[in-house]
Each structure stands twice: as structure tokens, then as C-alpha cells.
PDB file of N, CA and C in Angstrom:
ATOM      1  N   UNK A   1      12.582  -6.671 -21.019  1.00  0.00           N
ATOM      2  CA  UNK A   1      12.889  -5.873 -19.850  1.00  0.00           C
ATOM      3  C   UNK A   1      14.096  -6.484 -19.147  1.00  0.00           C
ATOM      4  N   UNK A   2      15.056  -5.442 -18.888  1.00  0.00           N
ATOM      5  CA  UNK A   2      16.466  -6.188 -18.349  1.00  0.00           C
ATOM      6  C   UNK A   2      15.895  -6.379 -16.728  1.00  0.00           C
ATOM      7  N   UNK A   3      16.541  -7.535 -16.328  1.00  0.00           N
ATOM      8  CA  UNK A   3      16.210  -7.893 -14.770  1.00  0.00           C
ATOM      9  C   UNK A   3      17.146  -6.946 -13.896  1.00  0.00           C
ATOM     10  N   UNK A   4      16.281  -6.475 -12.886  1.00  0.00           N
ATOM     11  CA  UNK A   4      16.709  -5.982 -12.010  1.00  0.00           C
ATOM     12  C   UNK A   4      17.703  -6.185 -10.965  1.00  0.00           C
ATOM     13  N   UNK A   5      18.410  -5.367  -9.817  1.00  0.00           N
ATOM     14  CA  UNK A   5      19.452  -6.298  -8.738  1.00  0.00           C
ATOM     15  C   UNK A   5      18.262  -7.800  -8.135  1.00  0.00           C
ATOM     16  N   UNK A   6      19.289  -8.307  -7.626  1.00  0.00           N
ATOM     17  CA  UNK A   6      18.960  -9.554  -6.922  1.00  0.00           C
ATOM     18  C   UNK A   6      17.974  -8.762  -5.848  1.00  0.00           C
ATOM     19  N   UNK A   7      16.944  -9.268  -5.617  1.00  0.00           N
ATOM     20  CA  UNK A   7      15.869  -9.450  -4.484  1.00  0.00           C
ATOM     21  C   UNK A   7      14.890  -8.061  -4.312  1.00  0.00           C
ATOM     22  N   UNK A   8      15.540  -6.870  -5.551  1.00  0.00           N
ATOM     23  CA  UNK A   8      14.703  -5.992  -5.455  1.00  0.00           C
ATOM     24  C   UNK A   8      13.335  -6.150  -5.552  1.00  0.00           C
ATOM     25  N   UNK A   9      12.695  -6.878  -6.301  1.00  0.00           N
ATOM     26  CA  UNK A   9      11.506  -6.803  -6.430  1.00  0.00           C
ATOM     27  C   UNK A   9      10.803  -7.321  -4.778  1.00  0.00           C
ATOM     28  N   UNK A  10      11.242  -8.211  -3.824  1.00  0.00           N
ATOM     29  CA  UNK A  10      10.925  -8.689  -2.799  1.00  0.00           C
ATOM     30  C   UNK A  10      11.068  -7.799  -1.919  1.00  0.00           C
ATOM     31  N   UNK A  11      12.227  -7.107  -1.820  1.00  0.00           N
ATOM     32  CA  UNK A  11      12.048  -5.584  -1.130  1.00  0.00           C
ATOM     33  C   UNK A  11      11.111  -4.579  -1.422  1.00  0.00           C
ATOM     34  N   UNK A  12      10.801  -4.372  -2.447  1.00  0.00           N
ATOM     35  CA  UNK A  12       9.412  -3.418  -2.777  1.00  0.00           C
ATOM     36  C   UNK A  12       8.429  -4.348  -2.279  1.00  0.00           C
ATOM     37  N   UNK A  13       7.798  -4.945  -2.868  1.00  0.00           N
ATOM     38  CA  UNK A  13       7.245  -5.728  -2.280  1.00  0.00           C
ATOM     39  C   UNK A  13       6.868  -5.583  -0.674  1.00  0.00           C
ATOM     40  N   UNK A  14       7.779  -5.679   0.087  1.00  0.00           N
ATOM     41  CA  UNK A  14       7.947  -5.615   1.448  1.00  0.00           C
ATOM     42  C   UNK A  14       7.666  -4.007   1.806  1.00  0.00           C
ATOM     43  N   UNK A  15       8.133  -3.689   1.169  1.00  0.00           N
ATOM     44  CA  UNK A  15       8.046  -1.972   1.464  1.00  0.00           C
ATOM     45  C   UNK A  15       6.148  -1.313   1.314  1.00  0.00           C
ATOM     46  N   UNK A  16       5.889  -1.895   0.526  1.00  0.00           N
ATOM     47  CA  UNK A  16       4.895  -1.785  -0.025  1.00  0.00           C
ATOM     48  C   UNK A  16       3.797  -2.417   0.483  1.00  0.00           C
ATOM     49  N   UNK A  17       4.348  -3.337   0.908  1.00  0.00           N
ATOM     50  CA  UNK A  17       2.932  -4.083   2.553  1.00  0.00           C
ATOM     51  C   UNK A  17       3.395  -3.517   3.842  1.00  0.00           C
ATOM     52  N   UNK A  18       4.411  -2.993   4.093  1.00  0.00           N
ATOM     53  CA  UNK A  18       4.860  -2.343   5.214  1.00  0.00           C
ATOM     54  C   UNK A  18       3.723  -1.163   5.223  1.00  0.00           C
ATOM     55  N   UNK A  19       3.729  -0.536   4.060  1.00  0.00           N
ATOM     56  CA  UNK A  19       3.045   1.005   3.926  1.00  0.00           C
ATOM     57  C   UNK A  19       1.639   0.830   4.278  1.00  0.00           C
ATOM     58  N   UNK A  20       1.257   0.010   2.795  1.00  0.00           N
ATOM     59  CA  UNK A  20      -0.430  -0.786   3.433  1.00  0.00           C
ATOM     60  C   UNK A  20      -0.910  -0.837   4.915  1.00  0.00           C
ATOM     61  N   UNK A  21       0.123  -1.653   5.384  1.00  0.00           N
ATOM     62  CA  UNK A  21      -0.186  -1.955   7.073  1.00  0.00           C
ATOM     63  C   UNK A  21      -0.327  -0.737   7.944  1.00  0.00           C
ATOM     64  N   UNK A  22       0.477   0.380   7.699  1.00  0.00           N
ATOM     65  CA  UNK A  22       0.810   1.405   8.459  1.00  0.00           C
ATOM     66  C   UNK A  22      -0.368   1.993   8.404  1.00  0.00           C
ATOM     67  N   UNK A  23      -0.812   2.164   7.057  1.00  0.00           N
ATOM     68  CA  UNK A  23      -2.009   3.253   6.715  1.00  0.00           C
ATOM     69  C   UNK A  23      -3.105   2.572   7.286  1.00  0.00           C
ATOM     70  N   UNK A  24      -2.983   1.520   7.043  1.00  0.00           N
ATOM     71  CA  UNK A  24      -4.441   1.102   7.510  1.00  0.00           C
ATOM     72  C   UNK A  24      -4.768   0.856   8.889  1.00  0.00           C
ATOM     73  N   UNK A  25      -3.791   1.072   9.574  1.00  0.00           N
ATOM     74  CA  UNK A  25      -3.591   1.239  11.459  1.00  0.00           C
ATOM     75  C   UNK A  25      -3.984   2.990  11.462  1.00  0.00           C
ATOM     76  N   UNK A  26      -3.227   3.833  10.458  1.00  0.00           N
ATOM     77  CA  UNK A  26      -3.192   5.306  10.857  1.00  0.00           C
ATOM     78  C   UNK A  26      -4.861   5.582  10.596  1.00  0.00           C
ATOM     79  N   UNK A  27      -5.170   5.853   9.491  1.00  0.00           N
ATOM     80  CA  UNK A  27      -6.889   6.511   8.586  1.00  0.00           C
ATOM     81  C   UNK A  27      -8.024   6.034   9.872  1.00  0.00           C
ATOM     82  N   UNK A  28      -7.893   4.732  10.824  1.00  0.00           N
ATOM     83  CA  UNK A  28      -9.063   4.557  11.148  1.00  0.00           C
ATOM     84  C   UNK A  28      -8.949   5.997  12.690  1.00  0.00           C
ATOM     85  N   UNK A  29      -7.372   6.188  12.942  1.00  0.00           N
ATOM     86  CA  UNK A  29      -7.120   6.918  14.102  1.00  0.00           C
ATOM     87  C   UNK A  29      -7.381   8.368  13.978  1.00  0.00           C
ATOM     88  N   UNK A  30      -6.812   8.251  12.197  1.00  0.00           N
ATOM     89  CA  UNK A  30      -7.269  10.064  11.822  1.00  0.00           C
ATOM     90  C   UNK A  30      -8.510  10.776  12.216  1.00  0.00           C
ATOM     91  N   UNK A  31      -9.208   9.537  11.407  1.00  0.00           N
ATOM     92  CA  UNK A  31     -11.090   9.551  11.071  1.00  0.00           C
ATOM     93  C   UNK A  31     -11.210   9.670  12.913  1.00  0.00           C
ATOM     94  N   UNK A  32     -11.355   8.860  14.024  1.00  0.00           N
ATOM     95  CA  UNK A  32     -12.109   9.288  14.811  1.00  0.00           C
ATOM     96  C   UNK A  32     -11.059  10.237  15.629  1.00  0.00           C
ATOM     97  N   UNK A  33     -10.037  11.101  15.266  1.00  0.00           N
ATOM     98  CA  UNK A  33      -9.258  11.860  15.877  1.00  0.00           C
ATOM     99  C   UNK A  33     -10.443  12.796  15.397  1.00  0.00           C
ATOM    100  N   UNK A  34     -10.817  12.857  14.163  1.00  0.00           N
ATOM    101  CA  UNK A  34     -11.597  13.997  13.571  1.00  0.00           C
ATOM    102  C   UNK A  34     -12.842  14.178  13.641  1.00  0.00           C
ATOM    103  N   UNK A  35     -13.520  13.533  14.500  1.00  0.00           N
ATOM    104  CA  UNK A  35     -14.889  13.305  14.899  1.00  0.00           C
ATOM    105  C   UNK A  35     -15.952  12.572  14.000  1.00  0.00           C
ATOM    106  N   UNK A  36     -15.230  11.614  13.615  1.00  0.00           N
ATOM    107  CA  UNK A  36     -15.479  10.759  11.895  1.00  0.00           C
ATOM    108  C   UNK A  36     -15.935   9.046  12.541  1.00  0.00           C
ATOM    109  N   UNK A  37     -16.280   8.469  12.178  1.00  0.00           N
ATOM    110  CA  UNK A  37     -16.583   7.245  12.085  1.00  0.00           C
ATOM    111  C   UNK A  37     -15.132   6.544  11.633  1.00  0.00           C
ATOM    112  N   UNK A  38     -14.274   5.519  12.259  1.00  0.00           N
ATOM    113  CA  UNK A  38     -13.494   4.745  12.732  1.00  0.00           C
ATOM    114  C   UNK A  38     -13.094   4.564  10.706  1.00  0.00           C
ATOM    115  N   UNK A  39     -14.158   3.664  10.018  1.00  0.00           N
ATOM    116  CA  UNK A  39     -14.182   3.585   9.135  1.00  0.00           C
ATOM    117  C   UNK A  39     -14.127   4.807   7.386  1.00  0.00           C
ATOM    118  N   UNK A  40     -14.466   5.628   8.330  1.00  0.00           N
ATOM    119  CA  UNK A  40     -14.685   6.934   7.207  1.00  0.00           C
ATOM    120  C   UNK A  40     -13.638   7.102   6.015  1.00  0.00           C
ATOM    121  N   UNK A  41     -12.336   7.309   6.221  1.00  0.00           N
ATOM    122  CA  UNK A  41     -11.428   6.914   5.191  1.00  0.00           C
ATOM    123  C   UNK A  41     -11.113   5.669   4.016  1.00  0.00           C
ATOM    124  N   UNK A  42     -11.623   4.676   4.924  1.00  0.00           N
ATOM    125  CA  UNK A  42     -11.182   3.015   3.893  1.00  0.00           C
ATOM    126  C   UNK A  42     -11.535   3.325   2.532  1.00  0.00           C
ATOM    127  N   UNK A  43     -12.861   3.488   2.168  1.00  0.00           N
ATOM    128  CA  UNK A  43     -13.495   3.443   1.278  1.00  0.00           C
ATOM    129  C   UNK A  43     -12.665   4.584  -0.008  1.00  0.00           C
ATOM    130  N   UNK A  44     -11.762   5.776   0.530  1.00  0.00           N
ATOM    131  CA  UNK A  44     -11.490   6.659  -0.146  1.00  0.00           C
ATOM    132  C   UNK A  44      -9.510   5.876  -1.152  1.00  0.00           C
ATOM    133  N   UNK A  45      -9.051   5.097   0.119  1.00  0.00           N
ATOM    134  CA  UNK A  45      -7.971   4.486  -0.306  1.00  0.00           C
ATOM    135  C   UNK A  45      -8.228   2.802  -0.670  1.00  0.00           C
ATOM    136  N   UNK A  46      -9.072   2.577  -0.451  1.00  0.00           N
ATOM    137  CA  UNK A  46      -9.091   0.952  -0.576  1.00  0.00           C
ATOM    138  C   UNK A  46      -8.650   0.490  -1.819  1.00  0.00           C
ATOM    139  N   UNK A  47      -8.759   1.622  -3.020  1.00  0.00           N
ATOM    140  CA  UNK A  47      -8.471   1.429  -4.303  1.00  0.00           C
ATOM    141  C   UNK A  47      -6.936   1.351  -4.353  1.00  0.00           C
ATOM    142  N   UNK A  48      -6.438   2.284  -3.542  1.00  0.00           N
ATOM    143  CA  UNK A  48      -4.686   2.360  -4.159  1.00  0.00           C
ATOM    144  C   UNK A  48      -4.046   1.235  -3.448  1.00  0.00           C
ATOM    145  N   UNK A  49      -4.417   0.400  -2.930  1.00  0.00           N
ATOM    146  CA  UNK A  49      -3.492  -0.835  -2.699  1.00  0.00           C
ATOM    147  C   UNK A  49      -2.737  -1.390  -3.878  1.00  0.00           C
ATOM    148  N   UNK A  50      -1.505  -1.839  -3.705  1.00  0.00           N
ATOM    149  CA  UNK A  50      -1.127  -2.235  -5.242  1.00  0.00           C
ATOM    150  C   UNK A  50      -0.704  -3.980  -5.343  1.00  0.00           C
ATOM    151  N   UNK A  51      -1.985  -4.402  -5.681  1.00  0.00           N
ATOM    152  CA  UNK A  51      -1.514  -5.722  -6.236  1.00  0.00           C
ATOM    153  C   UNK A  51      -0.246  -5.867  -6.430  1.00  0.00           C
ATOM    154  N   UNK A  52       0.274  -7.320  -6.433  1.00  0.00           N
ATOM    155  CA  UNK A  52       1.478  -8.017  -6.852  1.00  0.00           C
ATOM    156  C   UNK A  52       0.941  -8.022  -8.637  1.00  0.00           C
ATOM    157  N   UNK A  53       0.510  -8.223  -8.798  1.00  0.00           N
ATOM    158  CA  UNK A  53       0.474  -8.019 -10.399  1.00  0.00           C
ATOM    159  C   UNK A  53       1.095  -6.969 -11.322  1.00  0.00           C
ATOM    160  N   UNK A  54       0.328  -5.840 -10.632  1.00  0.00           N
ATOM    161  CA  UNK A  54       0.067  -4.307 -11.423  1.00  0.00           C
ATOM    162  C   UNK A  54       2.090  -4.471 -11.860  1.00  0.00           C
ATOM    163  N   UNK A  55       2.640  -4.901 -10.762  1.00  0.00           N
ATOM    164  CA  UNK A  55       4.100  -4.745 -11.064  1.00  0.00           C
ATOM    165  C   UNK A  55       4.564  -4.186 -12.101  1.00  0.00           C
ATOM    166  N   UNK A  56       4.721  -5.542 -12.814  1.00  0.00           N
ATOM    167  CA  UNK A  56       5.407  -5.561 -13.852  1.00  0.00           C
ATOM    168  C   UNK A  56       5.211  -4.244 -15.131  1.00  0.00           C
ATOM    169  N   UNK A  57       3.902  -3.645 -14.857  1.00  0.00           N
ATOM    170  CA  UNK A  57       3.478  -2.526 -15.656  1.00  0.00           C
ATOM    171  C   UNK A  57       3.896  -1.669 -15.008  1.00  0.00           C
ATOM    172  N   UNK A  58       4.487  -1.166 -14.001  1.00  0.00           N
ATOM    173  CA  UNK A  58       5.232  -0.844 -13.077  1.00  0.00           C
ATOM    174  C   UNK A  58       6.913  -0.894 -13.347  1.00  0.00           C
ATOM    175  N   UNK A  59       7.166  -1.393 -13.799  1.00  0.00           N
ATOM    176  CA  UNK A  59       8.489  -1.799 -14.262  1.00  0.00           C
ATOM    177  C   UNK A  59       9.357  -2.253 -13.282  1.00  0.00           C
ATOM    178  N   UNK A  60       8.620  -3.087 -12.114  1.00  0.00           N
ATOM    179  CA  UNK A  60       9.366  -3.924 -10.905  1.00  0.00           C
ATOM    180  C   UNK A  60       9.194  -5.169 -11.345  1.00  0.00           C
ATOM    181  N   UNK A  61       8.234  -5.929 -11.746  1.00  0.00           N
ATOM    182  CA  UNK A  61       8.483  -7.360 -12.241  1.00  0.00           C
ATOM    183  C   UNK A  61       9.589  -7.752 -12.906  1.00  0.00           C
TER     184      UNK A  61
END
């Protein structure tokens, strides 16, 4: 696999815990905007977080 520009992978990376963080501030606000339990969403996304691993199968490593 040819290497990518300089520091891309640390920018995804970053982008990609940026998003995490966001969502996981927004879903608990949705859920009791919607007359839901605070928690009601986690359980539906908790899966799509994306490891630092998965990357490279990813073709960012």
C-alpha cells in the first residue's frame, strides 16, 4: 500500500473523534427531546465507533 500525504492519517483520526464526541453529546439530547430515556440511542450506535485499527482495512493506515 503506497503511503499516504504527511499527517493524513492523524487528521482522520482527529476528524473521526471529533464526530464520536459530537454524536455522543447530540443522541442523548435527541432521545429526551423525543420523550425517550437520555440513554435510548447508545446502544443502537455504540457499534459504529471506528477503532484505530479497523484503519488500515480502511485504506488509511
Amino acid at each position: 500500500m503506497a503511503a499516504g500525504p504527511s499527517g493524513f492519517r492523524e487528521a482522520v483520526l482527529a476528524c473521526i473523534e471529533a464526530m464520536e464526541a459530537l454524536c455522543d453529546r447530540m443522541l442523548p439530547a435527541f432521545a429526551v427531546a423525543l420523550g425517550m430515556l437520555e440513554g435510548h440511542f447508545a446502544r443502537f450506535f455504540a457499534a459504529y465507533h471506528l477503532a484505530p485499527a479497523a484503519l488500515p482495512a480502511a485504506g488509511l493506515g
